[in-house]
PDB file of N, CA and C in Angstrom:
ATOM      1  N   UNK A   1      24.148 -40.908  38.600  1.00  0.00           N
ATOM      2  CA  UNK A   1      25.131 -40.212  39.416  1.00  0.00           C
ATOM      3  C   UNK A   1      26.489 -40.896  39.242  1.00  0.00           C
ATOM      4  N   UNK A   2      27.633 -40.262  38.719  1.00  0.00           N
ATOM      5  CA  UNK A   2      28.811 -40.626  38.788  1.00  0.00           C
ATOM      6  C   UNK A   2      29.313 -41.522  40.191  1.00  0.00           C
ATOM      7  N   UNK A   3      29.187 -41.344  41.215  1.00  0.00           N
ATOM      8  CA  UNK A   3      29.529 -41.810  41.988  1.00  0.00           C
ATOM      9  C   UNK A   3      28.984 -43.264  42.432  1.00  0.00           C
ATOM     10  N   UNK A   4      27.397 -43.459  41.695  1.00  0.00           N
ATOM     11  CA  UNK A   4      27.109 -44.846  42.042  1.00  0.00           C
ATOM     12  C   UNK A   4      27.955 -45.600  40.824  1.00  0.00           C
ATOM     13  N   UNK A   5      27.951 -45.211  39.425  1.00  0.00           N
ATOM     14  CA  UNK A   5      28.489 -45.869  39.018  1.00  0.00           C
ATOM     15  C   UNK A   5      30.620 -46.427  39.383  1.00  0.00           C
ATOM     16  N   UNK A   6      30.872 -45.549  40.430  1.00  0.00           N
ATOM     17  CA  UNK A   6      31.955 -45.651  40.746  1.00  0.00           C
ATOM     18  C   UNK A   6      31.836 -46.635  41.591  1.00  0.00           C
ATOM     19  N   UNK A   7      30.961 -46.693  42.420  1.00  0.00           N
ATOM     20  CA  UNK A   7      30.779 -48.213  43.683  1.00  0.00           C
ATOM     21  C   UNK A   7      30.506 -49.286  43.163  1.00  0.00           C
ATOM     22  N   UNK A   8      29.152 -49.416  42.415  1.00  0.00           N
ATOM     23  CA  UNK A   8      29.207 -49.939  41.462  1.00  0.00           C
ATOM     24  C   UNK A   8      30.683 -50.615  40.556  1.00  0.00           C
ATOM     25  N   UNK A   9      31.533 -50.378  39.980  1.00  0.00           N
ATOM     26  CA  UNK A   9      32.354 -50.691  39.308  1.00  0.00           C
ATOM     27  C   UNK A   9      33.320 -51.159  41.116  1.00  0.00           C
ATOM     28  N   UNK A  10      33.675 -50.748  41.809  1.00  0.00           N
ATOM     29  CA  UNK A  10      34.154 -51.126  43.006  1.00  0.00           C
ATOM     30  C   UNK A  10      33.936 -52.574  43.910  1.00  0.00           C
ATOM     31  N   UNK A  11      32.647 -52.545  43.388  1.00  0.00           N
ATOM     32  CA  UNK A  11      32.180 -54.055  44.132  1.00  0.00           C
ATOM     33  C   UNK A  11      32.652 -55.124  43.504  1.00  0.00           C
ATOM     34  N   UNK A  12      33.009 -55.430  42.361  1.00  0.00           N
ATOM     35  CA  UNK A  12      34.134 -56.224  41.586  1.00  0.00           C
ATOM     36  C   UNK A  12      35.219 -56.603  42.401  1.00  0.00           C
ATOM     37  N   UNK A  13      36.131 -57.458  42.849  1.00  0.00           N
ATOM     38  CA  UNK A  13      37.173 -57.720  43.671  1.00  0.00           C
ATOM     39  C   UNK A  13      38.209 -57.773  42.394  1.00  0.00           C
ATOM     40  N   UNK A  14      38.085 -58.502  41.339  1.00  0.00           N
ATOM     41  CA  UNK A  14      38.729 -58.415  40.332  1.00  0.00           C
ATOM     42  C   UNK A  14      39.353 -56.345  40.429  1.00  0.00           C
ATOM     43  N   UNK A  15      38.047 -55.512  39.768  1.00  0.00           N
ATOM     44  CA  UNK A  15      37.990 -54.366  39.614  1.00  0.00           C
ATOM     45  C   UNK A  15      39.157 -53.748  40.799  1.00  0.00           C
ATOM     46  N   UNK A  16      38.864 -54.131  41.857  1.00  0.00           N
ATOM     47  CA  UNK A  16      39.738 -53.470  43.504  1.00  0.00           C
ATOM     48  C   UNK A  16      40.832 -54.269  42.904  1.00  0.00           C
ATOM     49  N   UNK A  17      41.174 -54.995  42.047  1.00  0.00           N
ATOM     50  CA  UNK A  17      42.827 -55.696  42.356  1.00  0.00           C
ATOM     51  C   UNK A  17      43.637 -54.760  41.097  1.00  0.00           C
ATOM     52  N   UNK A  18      42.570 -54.867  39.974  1.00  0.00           N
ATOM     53  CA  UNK A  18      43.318 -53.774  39.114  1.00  0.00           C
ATOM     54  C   UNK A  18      43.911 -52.370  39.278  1.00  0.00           C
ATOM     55  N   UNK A  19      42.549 -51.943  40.199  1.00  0.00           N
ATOM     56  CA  UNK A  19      43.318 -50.683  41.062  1.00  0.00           C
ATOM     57  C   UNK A  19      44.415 -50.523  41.816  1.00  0.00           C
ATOM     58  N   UNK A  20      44.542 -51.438  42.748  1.00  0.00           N
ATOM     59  CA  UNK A  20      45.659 -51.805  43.924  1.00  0.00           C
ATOM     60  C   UNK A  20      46.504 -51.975  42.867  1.00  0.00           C
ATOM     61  N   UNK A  21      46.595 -52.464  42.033  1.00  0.00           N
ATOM     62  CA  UNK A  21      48.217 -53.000  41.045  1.00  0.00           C
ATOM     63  C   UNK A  21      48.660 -51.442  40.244  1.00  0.00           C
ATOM     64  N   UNK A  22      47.238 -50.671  39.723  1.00  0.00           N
ATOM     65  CA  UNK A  22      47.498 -49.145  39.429  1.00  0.00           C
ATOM     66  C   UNK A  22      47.944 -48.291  40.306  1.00  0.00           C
ATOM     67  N   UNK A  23      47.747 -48.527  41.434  1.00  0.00           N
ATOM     68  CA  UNK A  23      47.894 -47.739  42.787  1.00  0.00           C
ATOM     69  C   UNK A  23      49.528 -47.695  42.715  1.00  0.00           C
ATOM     70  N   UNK A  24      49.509 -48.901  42.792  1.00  0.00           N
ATOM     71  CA  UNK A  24      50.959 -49.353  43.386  1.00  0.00           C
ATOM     72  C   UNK A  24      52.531 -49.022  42.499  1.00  0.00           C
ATOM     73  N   UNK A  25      52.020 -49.180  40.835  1.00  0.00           N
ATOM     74  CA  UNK A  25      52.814 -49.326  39.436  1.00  0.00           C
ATOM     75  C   UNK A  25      52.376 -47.554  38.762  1.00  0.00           C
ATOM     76  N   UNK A  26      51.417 -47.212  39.083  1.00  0.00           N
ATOM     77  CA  UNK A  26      50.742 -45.597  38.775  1.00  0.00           C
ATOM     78  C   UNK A  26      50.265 -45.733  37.087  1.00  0.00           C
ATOM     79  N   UNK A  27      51.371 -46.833  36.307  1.00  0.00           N
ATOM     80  CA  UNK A  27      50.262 -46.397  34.825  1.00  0.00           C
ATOM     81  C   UNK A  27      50.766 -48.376  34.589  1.00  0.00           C
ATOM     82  N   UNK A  28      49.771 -48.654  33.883  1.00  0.00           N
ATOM     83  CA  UNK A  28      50.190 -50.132  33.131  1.00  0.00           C
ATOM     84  C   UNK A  28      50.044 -50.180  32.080  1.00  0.00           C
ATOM     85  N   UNK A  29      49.835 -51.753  30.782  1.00  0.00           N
ATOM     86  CA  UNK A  29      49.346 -51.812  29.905  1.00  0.00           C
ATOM     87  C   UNK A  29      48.743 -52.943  30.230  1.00  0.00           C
ATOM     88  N   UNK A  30      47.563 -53.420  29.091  1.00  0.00           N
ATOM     89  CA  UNK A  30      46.514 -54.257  30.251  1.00  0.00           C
ATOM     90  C   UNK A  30      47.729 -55.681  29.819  1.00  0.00           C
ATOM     91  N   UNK A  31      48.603 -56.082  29.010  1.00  0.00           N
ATOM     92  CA  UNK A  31      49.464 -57.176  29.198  1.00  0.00           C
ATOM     93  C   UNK A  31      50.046 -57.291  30.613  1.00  0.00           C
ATOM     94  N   UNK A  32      50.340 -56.082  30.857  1.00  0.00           N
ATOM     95  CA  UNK A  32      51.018 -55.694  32.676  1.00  0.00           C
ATOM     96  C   UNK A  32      50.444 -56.302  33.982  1.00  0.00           C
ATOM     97  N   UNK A  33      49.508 -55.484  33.521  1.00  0.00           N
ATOM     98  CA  UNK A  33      48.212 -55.651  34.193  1.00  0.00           C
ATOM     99  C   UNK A  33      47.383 -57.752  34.274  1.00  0.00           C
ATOM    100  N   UNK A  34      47.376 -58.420  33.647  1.00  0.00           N
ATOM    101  CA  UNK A  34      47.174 -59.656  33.424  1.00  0.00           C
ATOM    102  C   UNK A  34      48.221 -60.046  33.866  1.00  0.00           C
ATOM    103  N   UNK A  35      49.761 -59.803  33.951  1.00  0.00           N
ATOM    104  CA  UNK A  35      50.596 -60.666  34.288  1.00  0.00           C
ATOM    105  C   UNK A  35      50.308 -60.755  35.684  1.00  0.00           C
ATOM    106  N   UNK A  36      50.026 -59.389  36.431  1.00  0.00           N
ATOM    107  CA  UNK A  36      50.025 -58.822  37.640  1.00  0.00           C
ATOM    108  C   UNK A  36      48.892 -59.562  38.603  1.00  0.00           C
ATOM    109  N   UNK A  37      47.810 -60.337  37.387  1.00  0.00           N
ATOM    110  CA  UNK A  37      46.343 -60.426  38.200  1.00  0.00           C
ATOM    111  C   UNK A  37      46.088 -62.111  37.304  1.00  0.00           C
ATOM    112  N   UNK A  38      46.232 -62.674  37.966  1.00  0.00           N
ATOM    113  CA  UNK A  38      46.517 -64.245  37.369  1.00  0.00           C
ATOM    114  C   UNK A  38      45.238 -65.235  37.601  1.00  0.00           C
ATOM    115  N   UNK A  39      43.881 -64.475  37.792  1.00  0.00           N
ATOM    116  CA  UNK A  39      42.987 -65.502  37.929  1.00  0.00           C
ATOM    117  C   UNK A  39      42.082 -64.817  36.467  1.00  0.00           C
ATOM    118  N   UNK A  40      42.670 -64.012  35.811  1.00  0.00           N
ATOM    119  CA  UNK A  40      42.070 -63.866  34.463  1.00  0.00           C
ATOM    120  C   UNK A  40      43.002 -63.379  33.148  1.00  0.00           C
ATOM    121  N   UNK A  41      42.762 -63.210  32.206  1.00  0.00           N
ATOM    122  CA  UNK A  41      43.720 -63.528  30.989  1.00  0.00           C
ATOM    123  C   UNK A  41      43.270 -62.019  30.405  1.00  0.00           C
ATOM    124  N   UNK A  42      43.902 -61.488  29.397  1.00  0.00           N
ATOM    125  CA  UNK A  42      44.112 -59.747  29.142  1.00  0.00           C
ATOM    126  C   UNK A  42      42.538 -59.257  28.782  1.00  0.00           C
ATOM    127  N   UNK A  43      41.670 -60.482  27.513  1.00  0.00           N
ATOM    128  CA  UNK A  43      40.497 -60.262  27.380  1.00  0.00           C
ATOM    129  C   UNK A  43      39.413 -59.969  28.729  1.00  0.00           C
ATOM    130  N   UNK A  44      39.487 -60.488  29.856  1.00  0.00           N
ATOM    131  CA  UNK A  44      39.104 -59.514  30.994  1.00  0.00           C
ATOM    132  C   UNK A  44      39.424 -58.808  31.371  1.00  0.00           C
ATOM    133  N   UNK A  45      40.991 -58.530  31.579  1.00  0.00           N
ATOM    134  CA  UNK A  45      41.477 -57.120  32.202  1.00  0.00           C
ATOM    135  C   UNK A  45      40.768 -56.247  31.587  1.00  0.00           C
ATOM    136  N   UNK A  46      40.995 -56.409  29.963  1.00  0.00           N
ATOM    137  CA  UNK A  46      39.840 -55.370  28.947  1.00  0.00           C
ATOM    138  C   UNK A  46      39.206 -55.115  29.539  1.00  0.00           C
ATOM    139  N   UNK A  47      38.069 -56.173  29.195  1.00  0.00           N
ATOM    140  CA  UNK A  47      36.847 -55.588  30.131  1.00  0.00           C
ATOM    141  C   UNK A  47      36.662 -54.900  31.326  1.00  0.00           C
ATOM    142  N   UNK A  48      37.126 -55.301  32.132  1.00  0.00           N
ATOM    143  CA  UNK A  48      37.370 -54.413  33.612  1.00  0.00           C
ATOM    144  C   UNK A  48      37.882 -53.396  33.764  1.00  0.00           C
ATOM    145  N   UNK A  49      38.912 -52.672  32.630  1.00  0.00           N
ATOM    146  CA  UNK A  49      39.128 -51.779  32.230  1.00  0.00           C
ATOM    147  C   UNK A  49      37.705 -50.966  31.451  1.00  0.00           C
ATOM    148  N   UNK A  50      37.308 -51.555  30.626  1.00  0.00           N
ATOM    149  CA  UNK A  50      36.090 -50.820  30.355  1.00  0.00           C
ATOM    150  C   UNK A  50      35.119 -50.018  31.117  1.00  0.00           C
ATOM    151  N   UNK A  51      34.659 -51.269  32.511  1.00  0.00           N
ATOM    152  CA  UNK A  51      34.584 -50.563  33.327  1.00  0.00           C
ATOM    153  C   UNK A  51      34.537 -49.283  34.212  1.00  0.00           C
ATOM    154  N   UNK A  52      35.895 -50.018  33.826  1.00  0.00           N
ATOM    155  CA  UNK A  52      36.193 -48.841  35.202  1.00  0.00           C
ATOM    156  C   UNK A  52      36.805 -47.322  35.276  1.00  0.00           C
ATOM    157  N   UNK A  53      37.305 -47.341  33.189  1.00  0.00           N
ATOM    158  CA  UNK A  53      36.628 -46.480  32.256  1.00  0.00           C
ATOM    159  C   UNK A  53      35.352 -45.695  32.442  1.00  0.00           C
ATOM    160  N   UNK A  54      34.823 -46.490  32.047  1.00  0.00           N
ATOM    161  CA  UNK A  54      33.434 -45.591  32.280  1.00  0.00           C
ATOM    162  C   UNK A  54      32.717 -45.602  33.538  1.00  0.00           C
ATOM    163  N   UNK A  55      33.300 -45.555  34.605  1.00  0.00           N
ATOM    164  CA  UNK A  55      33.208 -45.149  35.814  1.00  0.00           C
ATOM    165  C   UNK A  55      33.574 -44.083  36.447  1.00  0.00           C
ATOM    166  N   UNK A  56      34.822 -43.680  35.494  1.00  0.00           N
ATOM    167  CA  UNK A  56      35.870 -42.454  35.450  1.00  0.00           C
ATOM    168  C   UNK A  56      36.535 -42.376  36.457  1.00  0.00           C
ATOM    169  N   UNK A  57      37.046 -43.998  36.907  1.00  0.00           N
ATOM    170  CA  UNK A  57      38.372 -44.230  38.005  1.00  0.00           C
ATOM    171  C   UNK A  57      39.615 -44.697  37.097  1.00  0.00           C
ATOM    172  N   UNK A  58      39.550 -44.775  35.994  1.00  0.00           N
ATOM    173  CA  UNK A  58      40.732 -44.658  35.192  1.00  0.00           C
ATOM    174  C   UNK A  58      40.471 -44.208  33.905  1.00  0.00           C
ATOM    175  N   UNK A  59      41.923 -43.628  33.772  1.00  0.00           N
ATOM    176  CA  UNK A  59      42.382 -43.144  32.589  1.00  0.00           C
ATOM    177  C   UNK A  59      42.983 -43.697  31.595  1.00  0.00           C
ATOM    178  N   UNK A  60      42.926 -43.462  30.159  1.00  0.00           N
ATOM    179  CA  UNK A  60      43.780 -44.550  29.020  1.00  0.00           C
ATOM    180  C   UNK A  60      44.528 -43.526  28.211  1.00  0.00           C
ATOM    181  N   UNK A  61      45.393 -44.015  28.077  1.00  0.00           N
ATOM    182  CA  UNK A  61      46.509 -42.868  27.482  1.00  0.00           C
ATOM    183  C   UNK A  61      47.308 -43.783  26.629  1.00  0.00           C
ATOM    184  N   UNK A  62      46.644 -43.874  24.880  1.00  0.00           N
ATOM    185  CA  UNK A  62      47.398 -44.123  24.057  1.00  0.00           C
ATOM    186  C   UNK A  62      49.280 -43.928  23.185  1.00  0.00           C
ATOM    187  N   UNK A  63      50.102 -44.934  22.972  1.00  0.00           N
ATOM    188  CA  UNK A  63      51.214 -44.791  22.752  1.00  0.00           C
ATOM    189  C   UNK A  63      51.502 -46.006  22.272  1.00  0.00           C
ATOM    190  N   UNK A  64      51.323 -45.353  20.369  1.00  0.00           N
ATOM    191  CA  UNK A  64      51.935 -46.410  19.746  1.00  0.00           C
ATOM    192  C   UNK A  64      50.920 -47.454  19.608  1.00  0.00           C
ATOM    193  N   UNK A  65      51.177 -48.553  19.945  1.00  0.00           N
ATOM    194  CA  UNK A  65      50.401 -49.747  19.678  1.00  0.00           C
ATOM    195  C   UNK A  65      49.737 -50.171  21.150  1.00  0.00           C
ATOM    196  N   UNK A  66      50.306 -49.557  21.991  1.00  0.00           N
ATOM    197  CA  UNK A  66      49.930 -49.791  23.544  1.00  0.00           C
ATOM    198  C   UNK A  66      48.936 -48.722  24.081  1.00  0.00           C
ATOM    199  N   UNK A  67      47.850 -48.922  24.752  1.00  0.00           N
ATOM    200  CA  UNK A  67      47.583 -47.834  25.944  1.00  0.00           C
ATOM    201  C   UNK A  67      47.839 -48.911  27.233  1.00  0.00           C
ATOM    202  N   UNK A  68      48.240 -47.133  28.006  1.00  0.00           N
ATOM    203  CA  UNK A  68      48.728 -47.061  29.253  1.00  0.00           C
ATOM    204  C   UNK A  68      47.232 -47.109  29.709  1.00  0.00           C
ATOM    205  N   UNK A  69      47.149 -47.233  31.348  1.00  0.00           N
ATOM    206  CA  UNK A  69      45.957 -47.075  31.787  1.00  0.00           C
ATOM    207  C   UNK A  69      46.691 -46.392  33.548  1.00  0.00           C
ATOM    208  N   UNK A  70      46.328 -45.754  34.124  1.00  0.00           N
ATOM    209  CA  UNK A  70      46.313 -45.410  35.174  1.00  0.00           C
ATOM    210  C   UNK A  70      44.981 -45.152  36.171  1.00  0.00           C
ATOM    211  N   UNK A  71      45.380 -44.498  37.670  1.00  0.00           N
ATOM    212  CA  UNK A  71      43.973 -44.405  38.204  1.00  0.00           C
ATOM    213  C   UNK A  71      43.804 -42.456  38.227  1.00  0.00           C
ATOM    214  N   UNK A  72      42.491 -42.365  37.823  1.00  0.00           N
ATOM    215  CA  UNK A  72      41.983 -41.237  37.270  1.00  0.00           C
ATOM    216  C   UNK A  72      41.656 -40.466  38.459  1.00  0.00           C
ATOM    217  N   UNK A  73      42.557 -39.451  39.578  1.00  0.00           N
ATOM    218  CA  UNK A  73      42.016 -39.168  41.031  1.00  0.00           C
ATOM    219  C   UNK A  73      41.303 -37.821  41.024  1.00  0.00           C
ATOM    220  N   UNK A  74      41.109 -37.262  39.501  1.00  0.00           N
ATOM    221  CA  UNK A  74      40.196 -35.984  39.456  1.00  0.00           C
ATOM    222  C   UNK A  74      39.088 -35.970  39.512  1.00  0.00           C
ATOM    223  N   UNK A  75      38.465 -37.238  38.700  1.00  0.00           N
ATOM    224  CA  UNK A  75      37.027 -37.310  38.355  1.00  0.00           C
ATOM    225  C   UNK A  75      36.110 -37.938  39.379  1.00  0.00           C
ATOM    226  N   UNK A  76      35.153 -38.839  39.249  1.00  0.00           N
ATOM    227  CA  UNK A  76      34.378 -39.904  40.710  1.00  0.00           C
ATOM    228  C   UNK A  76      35.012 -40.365  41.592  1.00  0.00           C
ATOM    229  N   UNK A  77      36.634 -40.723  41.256  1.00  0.00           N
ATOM    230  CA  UNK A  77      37.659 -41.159  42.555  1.00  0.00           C
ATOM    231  C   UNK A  77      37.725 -40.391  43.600  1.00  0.00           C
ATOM    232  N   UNK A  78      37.366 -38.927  43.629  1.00  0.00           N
ATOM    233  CA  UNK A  78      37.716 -38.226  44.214  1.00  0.00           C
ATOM    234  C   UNK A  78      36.086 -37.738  45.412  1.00  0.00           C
ATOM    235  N   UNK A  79      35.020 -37.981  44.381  1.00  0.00           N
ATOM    236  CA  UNK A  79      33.636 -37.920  44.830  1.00  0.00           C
ATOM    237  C   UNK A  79      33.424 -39.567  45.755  1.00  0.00           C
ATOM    238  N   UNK A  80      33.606 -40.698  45.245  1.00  0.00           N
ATOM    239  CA  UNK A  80      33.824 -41.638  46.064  1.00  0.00           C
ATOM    240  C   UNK A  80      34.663 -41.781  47.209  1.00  0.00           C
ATOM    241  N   UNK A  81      36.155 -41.166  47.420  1.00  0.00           N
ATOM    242  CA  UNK A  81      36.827 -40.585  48.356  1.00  0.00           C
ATOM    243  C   UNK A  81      36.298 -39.871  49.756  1.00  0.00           C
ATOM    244  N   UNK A  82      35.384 -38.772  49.020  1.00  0.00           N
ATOM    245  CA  UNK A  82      34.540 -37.742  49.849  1.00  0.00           C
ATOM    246  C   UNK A  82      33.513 -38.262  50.658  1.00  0.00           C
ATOM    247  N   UNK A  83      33.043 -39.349  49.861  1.00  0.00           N
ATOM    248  CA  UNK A  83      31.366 -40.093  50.344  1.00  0.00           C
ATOM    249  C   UNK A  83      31.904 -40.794  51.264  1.00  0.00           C
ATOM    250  N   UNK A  84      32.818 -41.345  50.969  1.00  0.00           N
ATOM    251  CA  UNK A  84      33.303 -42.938  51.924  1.00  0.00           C
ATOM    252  C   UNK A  84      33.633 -41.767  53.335  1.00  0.00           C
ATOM    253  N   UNK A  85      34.509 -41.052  53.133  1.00  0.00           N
ATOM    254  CA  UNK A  85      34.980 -40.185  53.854  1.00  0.00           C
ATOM    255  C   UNK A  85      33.717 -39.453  54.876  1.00  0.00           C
ATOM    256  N   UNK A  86      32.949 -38.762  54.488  1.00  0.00           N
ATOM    257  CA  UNK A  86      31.546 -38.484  54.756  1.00  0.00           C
ATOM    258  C   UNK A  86      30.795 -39.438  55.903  1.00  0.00           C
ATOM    259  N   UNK A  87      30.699 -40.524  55.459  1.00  0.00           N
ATOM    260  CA  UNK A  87      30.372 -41.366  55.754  1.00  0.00           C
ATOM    261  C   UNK A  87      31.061 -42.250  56.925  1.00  0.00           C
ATOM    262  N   UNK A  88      31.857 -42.516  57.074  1.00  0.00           N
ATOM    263  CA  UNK A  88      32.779 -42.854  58.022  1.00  0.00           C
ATOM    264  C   UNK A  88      33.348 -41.941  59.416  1.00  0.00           C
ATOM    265  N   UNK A  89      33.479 -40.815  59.021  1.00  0.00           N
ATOM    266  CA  UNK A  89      33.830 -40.090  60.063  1.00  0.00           C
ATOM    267  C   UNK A  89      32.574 -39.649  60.887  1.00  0.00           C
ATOM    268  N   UNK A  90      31.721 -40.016  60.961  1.00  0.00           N
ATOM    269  CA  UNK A  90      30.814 -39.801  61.483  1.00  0.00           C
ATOM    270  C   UNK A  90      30.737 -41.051  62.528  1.00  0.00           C
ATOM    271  N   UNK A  91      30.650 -42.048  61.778  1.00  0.00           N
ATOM    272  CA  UNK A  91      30.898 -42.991  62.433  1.00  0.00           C
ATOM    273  C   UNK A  91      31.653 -43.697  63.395  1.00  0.00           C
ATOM    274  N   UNK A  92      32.883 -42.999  62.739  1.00  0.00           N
ATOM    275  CA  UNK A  92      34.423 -42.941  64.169  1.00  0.00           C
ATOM    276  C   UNK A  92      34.230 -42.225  65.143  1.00  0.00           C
ATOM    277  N   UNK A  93      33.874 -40.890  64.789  1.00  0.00           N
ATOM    278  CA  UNK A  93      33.369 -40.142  65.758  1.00  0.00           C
ATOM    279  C   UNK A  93      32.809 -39.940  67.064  1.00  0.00           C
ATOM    280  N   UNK A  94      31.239 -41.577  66.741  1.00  0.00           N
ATOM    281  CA  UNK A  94      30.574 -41.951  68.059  1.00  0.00           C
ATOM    282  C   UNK A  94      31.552 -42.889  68.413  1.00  0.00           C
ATOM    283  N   UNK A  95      32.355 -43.743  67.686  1.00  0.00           N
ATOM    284  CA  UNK A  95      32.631 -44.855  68.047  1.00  0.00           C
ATOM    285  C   UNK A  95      33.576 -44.117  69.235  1.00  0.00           C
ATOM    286  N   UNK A  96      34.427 -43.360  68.933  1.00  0.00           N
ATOM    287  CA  UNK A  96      35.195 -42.823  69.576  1.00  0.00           C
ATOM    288  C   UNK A  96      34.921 -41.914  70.866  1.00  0.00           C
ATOM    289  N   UNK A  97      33.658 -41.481  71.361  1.00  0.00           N
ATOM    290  CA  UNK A  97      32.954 -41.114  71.832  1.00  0.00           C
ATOM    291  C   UNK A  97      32.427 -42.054  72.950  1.00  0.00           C
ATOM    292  N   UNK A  98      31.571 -42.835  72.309  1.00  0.00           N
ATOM    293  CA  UNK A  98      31.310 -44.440  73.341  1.00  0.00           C
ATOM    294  C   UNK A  98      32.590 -44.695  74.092  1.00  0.00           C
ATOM    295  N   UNK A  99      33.921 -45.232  73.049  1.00  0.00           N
ATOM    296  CA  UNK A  99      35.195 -45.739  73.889  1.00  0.00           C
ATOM    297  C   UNK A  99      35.166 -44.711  75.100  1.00  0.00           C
ATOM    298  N   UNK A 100      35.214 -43.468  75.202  1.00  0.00           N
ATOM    299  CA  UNK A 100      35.697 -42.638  75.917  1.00  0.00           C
ATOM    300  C   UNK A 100      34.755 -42.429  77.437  1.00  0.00           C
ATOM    301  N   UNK A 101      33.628 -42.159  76.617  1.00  0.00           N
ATOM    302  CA  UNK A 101      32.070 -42.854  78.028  1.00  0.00           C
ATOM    303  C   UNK A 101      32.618 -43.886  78.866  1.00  0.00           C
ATOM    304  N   UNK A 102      32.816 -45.273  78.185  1.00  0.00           N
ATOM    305  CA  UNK A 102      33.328 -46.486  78.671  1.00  0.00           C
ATOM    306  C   UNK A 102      34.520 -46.135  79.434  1.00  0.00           C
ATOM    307  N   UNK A 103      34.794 -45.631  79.064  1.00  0.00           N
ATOM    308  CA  UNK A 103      36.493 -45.472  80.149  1.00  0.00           C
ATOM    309  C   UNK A 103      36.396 -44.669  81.350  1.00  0.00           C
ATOM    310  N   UNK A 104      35.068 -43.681  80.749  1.00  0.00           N
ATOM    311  CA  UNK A 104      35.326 -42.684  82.522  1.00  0.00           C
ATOM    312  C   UNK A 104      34.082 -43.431  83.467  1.00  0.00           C
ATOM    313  N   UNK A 105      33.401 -44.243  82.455  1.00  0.00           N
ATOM    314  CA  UNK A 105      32.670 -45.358  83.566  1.00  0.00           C
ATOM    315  C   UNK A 105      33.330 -46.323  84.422  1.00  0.00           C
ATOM    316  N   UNK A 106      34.407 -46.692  83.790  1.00  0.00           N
ATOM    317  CA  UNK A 106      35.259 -47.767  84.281  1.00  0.00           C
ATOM    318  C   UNK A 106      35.125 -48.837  83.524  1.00  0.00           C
ATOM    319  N   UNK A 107      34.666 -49.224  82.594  1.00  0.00           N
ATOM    320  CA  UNK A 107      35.214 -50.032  81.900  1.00  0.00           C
ATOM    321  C   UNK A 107      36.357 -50.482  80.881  1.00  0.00           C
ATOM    322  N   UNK A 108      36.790 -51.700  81.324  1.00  0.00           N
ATOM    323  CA  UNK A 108      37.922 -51.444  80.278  1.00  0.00           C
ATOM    324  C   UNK A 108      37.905 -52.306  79.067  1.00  0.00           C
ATOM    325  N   UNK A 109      36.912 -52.989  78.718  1.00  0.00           N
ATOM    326  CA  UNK A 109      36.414 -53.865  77.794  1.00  0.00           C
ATOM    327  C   UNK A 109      35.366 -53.292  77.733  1.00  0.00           C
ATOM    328  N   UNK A 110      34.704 -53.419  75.948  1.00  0.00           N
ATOM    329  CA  UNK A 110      33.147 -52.634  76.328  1.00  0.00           C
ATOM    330  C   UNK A 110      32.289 -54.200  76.689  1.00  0.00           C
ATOM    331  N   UNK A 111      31.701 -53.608  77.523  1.00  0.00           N
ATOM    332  CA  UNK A 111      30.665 -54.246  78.038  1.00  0.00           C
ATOM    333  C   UNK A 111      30.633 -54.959  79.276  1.00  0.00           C
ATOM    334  N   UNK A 112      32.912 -54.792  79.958  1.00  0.00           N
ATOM    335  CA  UNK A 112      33.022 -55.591  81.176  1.00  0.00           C
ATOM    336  C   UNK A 112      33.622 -54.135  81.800  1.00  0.00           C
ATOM    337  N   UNK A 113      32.646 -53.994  83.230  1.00  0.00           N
ATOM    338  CA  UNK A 113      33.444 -53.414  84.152  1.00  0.00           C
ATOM    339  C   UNK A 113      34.210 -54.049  85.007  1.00  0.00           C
ATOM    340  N   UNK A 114      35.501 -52.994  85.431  1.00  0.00           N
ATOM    341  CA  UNK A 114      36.412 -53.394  86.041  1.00  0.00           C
ATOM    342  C   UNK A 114      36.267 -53.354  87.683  1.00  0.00           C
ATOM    343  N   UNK A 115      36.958 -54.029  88.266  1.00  0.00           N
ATOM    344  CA  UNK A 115      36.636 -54.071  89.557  1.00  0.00           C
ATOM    345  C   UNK A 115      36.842 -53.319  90.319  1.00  0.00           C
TER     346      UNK A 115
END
């Protein structure tokens, strides 16, 4: 399933920093990219690019002697988006729900009522 291999490639902290620096810059080259991320040298960015390549959270877009790399938001980015999404709002939901119980109980801390 596309999407495990997208979490998968996600659980990397390295992987999440390359993104955040794509996020932020929208296309790099992995020299860019290494200057940007200083606890590894371009031969990993590679790799982590490979990755995350074939994860199909980025894109490589050749020019010249350089590829660009950006983040790919059509393909699993967008199915990982949905899941997390999925997944979470459900969760806010009660959370948000409980807070609201708690309040017409009288509490104003969960778990301390007020006097």
């Amino acid at each position: 399933m596309p999407a495990d291999l997208a979490f998968d490639a996600l659980a990397d902290p390295v992987r999440r920093q390359i993104l955040g620096v794509l996020a932020e810059r929208e296309e790099c080259t992995v020299g860019e990219l290494a200057e940007q991320i200083n606890s590894i040298g371009r031969t990993g960015v590679s790799s982590h690019l490979r990755v995350l390549r074939a994860a199909g959270l980025v894109t490589e877009r050749k020019a010249g002697r350089f590829r660009h790399y950006s983040i790919d938001s059509s393909g699993p980015a967008r199915d990982v988006l949905a899941t997390l999404h999925a997944l979470f709002q459900g969760a806010l939901a009660d959370a948000g729900r409980a807070a609201g119980t708690e309040a017409e109980a009288g509490l104003t801390e969960p778990g301390i009522r007020s006097a």
